[in-house]
Each structure stands twice: as C-alpha cells, then as structure tokens.
PDB file of N, CA and C in Angstrom:
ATOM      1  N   UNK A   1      15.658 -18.200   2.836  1.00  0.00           N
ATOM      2  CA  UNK A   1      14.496 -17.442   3.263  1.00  0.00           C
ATOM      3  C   UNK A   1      14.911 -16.210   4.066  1.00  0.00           C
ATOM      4  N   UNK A   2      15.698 -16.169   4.086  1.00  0.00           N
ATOM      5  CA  UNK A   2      16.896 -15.433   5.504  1.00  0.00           C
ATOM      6  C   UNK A   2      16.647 -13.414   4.647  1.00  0.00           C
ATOM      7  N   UNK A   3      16.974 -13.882   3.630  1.00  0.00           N
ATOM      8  CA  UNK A   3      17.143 -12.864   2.504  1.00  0.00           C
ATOM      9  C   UNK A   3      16.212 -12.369   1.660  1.00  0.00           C
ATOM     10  N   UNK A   4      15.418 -13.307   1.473  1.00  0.00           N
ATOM     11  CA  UNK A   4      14.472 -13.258   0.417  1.00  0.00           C
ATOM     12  C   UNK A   4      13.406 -11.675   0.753  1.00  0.00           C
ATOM     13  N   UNK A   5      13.160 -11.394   1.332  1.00  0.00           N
ATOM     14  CA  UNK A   5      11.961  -9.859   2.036  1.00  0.00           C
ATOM     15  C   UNK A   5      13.054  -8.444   1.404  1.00  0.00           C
ATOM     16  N   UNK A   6      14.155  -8.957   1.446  1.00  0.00           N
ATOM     17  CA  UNK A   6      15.397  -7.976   0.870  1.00  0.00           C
ATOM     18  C   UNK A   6      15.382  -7.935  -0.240  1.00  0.00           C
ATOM     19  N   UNK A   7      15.739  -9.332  -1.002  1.00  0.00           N
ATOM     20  CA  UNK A   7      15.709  -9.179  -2.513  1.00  0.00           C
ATOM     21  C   UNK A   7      14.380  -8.609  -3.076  1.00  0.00           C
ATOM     22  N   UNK A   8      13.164  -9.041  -2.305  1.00  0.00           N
ATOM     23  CA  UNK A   8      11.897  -8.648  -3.274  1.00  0.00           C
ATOM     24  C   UNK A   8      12.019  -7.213  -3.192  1.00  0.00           C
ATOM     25  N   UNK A   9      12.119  -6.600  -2.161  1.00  0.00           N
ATOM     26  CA  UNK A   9      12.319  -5.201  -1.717  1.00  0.00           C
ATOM     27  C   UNK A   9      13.164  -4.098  -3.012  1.00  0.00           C
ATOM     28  N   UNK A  10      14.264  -5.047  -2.969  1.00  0.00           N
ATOM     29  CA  UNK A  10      15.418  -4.688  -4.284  1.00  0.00           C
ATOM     30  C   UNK A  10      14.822  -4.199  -5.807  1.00  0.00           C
ATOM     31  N   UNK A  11      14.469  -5.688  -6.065  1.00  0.00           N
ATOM     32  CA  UNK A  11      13.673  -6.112  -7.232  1.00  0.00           C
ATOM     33  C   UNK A  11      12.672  -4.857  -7.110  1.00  0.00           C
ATOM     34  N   UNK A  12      11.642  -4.736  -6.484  1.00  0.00           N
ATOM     35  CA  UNK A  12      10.406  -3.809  -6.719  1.00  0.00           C
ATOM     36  C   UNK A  12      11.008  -2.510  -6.622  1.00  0.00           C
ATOM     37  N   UNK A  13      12.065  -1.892  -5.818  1.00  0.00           N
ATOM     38  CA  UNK A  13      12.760  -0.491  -5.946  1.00  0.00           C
ATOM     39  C   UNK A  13      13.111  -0.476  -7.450  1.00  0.00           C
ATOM     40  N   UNK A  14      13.864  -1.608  -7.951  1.00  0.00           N
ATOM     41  CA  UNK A  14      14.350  -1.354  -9.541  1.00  0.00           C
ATOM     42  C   UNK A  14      12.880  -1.255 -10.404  1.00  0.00           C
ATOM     43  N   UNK A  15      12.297  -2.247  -9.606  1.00  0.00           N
ATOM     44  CA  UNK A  15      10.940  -1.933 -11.357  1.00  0.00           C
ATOM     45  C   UNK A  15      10.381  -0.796 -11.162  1.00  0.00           C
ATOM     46  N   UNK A  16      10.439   0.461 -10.327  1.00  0.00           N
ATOM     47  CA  UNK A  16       9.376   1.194 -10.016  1.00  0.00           C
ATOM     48  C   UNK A  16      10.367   2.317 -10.514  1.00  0.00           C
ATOM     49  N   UNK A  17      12.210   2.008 -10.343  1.00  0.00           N
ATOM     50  CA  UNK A  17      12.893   3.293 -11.015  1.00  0.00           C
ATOM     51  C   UNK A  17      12.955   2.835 -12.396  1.00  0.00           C
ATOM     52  N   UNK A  18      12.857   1.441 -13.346  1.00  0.00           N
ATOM     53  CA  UNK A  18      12.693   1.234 -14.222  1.00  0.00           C
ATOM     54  C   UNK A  18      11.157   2.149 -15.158  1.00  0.00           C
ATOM     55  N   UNK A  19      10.391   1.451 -14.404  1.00  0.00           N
ATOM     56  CA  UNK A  19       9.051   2.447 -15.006  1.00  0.00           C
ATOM     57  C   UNK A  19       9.028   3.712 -15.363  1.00  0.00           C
ATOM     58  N   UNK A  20       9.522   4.203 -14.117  1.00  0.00           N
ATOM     59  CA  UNK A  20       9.905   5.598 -14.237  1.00  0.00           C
ATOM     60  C   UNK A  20      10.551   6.468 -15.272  1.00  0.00           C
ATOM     61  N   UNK A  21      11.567   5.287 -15.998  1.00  0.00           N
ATOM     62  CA  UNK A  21      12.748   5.760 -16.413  1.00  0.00           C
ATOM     63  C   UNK A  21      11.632   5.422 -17.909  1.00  0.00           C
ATOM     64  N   UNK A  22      11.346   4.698 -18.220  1.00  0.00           N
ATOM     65  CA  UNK A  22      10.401   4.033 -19.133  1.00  0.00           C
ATOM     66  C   UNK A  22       9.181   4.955 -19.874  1.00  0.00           C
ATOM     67  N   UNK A  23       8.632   5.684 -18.629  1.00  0.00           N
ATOM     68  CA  UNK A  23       7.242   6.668 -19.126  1.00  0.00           C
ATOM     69  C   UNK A  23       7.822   8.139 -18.740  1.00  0.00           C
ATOM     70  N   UNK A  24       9.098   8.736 -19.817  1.00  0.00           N
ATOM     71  CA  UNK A  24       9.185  10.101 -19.083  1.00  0.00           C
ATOM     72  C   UNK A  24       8.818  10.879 -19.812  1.00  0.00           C
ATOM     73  N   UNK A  25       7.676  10.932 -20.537  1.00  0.00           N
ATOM     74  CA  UNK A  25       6.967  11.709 -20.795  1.00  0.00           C
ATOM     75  C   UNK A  25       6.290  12.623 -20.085  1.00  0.00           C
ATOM     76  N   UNK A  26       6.479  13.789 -20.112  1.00  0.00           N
ATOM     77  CA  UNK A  26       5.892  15.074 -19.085  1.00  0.00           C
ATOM     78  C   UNK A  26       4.543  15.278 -19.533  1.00  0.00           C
ATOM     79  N   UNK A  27       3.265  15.829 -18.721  1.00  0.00           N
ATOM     80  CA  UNK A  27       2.195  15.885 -18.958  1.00  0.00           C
ATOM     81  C   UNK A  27       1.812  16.722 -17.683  1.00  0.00           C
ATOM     82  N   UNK A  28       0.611  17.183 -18.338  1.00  0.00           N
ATOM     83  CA  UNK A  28       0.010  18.126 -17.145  1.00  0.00           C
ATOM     84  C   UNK A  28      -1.223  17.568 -16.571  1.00  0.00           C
ATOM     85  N   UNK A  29      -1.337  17.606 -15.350  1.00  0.00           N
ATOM     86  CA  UNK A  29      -2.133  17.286 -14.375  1.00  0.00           C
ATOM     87  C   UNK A  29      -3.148  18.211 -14.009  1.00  0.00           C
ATOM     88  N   UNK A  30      -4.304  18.163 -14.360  1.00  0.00           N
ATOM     89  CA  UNK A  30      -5.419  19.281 -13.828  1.00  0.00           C
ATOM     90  C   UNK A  30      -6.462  19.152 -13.503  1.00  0.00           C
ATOM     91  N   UNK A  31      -6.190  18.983 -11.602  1.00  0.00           N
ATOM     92  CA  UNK A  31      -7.287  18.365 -10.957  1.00  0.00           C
ATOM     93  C   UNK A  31      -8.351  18.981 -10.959  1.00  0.00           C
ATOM     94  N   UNK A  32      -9.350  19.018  -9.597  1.00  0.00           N
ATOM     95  CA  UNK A  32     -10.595  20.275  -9.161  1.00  0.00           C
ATOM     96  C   UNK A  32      -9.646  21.610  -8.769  1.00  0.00           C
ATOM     97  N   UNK A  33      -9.046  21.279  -7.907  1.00  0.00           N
ATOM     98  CA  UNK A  33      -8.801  22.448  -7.828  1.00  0.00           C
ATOM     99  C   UNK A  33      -6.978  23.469  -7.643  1.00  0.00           C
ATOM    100  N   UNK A  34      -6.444  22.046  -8.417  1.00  0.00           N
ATOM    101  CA  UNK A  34      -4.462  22.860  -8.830  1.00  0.00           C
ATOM    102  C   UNK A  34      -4.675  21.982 -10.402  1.00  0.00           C
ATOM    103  N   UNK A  35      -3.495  23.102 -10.446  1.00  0.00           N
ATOM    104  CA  UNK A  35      -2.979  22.426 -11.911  1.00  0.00           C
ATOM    105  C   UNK A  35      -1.410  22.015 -11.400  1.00  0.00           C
ATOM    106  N   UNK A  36      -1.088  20.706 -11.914  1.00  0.00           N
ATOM    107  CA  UNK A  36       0.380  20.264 -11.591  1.00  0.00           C
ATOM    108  C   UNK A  36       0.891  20.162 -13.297  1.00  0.00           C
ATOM    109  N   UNK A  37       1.657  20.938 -13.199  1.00  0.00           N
ATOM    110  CA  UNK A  37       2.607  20.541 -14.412  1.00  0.00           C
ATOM    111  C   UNK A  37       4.022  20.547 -14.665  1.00  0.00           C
ATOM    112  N   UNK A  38       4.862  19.571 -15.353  1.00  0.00           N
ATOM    113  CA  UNK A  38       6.161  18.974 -15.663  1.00  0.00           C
ATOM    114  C   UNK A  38       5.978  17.850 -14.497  1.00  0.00           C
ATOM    115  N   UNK A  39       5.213  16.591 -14.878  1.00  0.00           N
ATOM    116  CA  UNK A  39       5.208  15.528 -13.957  1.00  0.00           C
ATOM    117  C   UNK A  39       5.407  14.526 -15.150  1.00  0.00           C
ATOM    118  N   UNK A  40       5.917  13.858 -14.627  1.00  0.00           N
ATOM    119  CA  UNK A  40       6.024  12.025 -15.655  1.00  0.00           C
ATOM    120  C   UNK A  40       5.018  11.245 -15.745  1.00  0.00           C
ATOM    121  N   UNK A  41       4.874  10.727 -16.771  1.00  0.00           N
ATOM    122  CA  UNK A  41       3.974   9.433 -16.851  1.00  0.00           C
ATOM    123  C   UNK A  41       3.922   8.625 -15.360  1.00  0.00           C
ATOM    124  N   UNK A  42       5.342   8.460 -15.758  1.00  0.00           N
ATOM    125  CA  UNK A  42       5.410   6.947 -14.597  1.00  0.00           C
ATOM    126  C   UNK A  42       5.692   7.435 -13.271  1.00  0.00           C
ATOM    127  N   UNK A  43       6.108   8.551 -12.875  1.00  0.00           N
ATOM    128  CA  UNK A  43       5.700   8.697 -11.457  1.00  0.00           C
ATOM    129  C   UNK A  43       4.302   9.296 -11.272  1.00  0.00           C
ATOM    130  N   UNK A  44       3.332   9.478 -12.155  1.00  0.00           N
ATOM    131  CA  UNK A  44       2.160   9.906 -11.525  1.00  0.00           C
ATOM    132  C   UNK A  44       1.188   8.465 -11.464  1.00  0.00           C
ATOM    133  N   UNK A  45       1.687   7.807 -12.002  1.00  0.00           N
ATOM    134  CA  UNK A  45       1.111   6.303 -11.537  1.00  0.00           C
ATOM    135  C   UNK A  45       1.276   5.841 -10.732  1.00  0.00           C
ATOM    136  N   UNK A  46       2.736   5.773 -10.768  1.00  0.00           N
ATOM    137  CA  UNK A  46       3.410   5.269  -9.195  1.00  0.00           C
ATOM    138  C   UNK A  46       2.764   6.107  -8.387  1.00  0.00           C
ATOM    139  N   UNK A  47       2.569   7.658  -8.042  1.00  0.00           N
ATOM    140  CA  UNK A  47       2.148   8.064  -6.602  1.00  0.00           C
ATOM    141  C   UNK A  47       0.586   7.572  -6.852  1.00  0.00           C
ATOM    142  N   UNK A  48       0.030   7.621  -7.479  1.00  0.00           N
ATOM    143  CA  UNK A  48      -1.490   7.231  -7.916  1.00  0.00           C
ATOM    144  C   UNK A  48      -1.614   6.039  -6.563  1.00  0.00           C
ATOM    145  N   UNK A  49      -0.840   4.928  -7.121  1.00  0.00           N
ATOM    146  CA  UNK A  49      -0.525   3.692  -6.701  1.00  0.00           C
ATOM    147  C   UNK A  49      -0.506   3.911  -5.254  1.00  0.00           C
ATOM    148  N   UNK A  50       0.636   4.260  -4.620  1.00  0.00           N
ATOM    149  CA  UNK A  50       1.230   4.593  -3.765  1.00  0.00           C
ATOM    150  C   UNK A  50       0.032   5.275  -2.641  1.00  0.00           C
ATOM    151  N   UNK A  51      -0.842   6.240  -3.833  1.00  0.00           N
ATOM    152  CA  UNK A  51      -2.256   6.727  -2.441  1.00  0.00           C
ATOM    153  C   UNK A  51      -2.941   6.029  -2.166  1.00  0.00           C
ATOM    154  N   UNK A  52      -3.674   5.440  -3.296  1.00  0.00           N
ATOM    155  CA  UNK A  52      -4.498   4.386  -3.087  1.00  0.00           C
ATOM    156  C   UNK A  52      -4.109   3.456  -2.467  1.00  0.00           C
ATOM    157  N   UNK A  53      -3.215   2.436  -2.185  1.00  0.00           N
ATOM    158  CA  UNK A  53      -2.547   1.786  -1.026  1.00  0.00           C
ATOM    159  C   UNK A  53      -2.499   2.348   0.580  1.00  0.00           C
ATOM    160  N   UNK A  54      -2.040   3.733   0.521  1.00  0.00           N
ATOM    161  CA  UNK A  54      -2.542   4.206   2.074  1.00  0.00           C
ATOM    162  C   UNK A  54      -3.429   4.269   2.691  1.00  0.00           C
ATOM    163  N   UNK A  55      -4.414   4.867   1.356  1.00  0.00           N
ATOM    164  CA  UNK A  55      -6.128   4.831   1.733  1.00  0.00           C
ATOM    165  C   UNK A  55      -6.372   3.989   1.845  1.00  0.00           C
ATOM    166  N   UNK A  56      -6.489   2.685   1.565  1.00  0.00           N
ATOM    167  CA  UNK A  56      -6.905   1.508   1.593  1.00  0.00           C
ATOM    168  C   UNK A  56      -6.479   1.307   2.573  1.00  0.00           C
ATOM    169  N   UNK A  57      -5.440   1.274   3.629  1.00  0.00           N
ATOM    170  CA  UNK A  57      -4.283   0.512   4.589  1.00  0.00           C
ATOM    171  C   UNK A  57      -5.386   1.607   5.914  1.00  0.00           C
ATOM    172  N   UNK A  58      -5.994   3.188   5.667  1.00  0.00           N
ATOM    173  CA  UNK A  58      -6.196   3.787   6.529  1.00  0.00           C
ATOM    174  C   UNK A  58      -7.840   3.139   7.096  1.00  0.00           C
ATOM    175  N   UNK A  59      -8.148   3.109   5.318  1.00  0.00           N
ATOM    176  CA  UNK A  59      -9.887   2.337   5.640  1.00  0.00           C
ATOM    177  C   UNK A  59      -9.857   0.885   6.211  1.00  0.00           C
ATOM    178  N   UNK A  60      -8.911   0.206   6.475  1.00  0.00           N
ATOM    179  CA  UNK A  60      -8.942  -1.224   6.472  1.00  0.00           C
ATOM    180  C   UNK A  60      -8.827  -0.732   8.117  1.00  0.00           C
ATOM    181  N   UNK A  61      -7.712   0.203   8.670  1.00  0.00           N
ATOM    182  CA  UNK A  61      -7.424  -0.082  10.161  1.00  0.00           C
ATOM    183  C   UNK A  61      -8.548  -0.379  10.766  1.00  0.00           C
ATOM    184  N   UNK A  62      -9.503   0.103  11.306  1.00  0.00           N
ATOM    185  CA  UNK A  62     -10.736  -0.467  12.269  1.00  0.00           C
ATOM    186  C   UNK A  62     -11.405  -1.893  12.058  1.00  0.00           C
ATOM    187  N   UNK A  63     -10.854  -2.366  11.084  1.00  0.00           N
ATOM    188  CA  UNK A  63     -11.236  -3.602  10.879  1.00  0.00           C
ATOM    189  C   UNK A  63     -10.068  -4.783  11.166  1.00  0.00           C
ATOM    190  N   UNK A  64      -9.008  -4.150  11.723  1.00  0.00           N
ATOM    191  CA  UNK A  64      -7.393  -5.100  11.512  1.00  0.00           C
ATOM    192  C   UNK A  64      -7.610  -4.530  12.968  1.00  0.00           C
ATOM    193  N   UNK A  65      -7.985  -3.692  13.876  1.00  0.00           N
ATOM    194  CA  UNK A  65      -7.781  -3.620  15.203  1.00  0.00           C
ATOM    195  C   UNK A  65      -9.118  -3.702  16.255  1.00  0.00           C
ATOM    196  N   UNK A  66     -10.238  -4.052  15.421  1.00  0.00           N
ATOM    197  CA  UNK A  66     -11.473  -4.263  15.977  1.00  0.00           C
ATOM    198  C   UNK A  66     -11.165  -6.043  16.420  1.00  0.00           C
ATOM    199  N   UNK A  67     -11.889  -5.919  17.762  1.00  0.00           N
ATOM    200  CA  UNK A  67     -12.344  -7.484  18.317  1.00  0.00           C
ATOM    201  C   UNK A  67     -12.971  -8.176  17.448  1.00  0.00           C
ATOM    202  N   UNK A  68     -12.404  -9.356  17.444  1.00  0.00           N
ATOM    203  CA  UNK A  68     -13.269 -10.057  16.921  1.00  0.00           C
ATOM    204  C   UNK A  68     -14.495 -11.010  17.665  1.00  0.00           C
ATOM    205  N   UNK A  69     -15.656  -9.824  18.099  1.00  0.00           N
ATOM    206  CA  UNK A  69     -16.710 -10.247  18.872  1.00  0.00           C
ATOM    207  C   UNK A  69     -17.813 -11.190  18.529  1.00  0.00           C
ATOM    208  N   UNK A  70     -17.684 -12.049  17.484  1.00  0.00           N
ATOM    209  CA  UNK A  70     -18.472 -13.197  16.904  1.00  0.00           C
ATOM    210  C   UNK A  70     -18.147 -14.162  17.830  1.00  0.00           C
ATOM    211  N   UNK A  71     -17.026 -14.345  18.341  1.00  0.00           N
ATOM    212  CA  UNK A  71     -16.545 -15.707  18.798  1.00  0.00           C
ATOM    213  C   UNK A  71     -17.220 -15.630  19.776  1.00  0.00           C
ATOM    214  N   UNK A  72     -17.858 -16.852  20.334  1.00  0.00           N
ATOM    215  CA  UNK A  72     -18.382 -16.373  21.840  1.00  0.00           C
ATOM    216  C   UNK A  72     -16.533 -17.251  22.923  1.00  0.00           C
ATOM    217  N   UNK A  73     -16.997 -16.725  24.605  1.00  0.00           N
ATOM    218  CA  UNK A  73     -16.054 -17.188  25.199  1.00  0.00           C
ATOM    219  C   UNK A  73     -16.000 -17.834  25.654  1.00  0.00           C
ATOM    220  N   UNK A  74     -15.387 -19.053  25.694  1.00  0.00           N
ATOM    221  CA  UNK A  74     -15.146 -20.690  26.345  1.00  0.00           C
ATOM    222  C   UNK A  74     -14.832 -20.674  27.536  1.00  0.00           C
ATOM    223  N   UNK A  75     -15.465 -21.385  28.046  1.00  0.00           N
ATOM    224  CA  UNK A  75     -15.264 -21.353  29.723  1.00  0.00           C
ATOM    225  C   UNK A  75     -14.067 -22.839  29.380  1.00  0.00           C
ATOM    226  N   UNK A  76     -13.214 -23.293  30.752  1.00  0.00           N
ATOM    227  CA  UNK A  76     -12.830 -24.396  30.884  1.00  0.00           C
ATOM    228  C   UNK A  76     -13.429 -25.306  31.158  1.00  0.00           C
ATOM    229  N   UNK A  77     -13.715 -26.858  31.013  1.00  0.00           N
ATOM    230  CA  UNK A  77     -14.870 -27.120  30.991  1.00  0.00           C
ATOM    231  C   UNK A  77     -14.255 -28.496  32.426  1.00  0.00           C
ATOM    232  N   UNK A  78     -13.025 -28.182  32.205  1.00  0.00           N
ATOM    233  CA  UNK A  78     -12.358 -28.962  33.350  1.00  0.00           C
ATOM    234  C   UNK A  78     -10.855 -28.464  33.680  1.00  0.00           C
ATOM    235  N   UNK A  79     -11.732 -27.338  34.746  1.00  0.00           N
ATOM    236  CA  UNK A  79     -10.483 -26.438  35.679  1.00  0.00           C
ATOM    237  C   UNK A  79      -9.813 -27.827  36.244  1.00  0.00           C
ATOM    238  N   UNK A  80      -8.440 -27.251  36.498  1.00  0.00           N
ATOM    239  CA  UNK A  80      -7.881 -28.059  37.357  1.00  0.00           C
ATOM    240  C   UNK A  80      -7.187 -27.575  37.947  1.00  0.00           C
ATOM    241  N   UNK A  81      -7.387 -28.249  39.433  1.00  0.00           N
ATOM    242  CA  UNK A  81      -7.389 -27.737  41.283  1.00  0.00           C
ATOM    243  C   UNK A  81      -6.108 -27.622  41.405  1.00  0.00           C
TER     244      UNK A  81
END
C-alpha cells in the first residue's frame, strides 16, 4: 500500500501520453471568440478533461469548507468535576 498512490499516478501519466500518442490527428478549434489551430485530438480532450475537473473542484470548494450547521451541539450530559 506503501506504493500503490505512485504506481496509479505512473499508470495514468502513461495512459494520458498513450492517448495522446493514439489521436494525433490535428484539427482546428473554433470557439466564440479565437480560433486555435494545429491541436491534437487527444490533447484537446485531455485539457477538455483537465478544465472541467478544476471547475468542478472550484464549484465544489464552499461546500468542502462550509460548516456543517445541521448538526445541532451536544452539551456533556455528565461533566466531570
């Protein structure tokens, strides 16, 4: 178990330069308002991926650092002197 957070780490660096290597097909990107072009298949998924994970991680914070004020608070119900 010592290792294991390393190897997965490993493993997912290779599948993501695998993919990469996999979809290199160039294509043009043309959002509202740039045009990106000479980008890859597989890294515009991967960063795709990669935003949507931040955004998600940015919308989640107030909810991962908010109290959790449902609980009510327990008194001791036998201090001891």
């Amino acid at each position: 178990m010592k290792y294991f957070y390393f190897i997965l780490l490993i493993f997912l660096i290779a599948f993501f330069f695998i993919f990469t290597n996999l979809n290199s097909d160039i294509i043009v990107l043309d959002l509202f308002f740039v045009k990106i072009e000479g980008i890859s298949v597989g890294f515009s998924m991967l960063f795709s991926v990669l935003v949507g994970a931040i955004i998600s991680l940015i919308l989640q914070l107030p909810k991962l650092f908010s109290r959790n004020s449902k609980a009510p608070f327990k008194k001791d119900e036998n201090p001891q002197t």
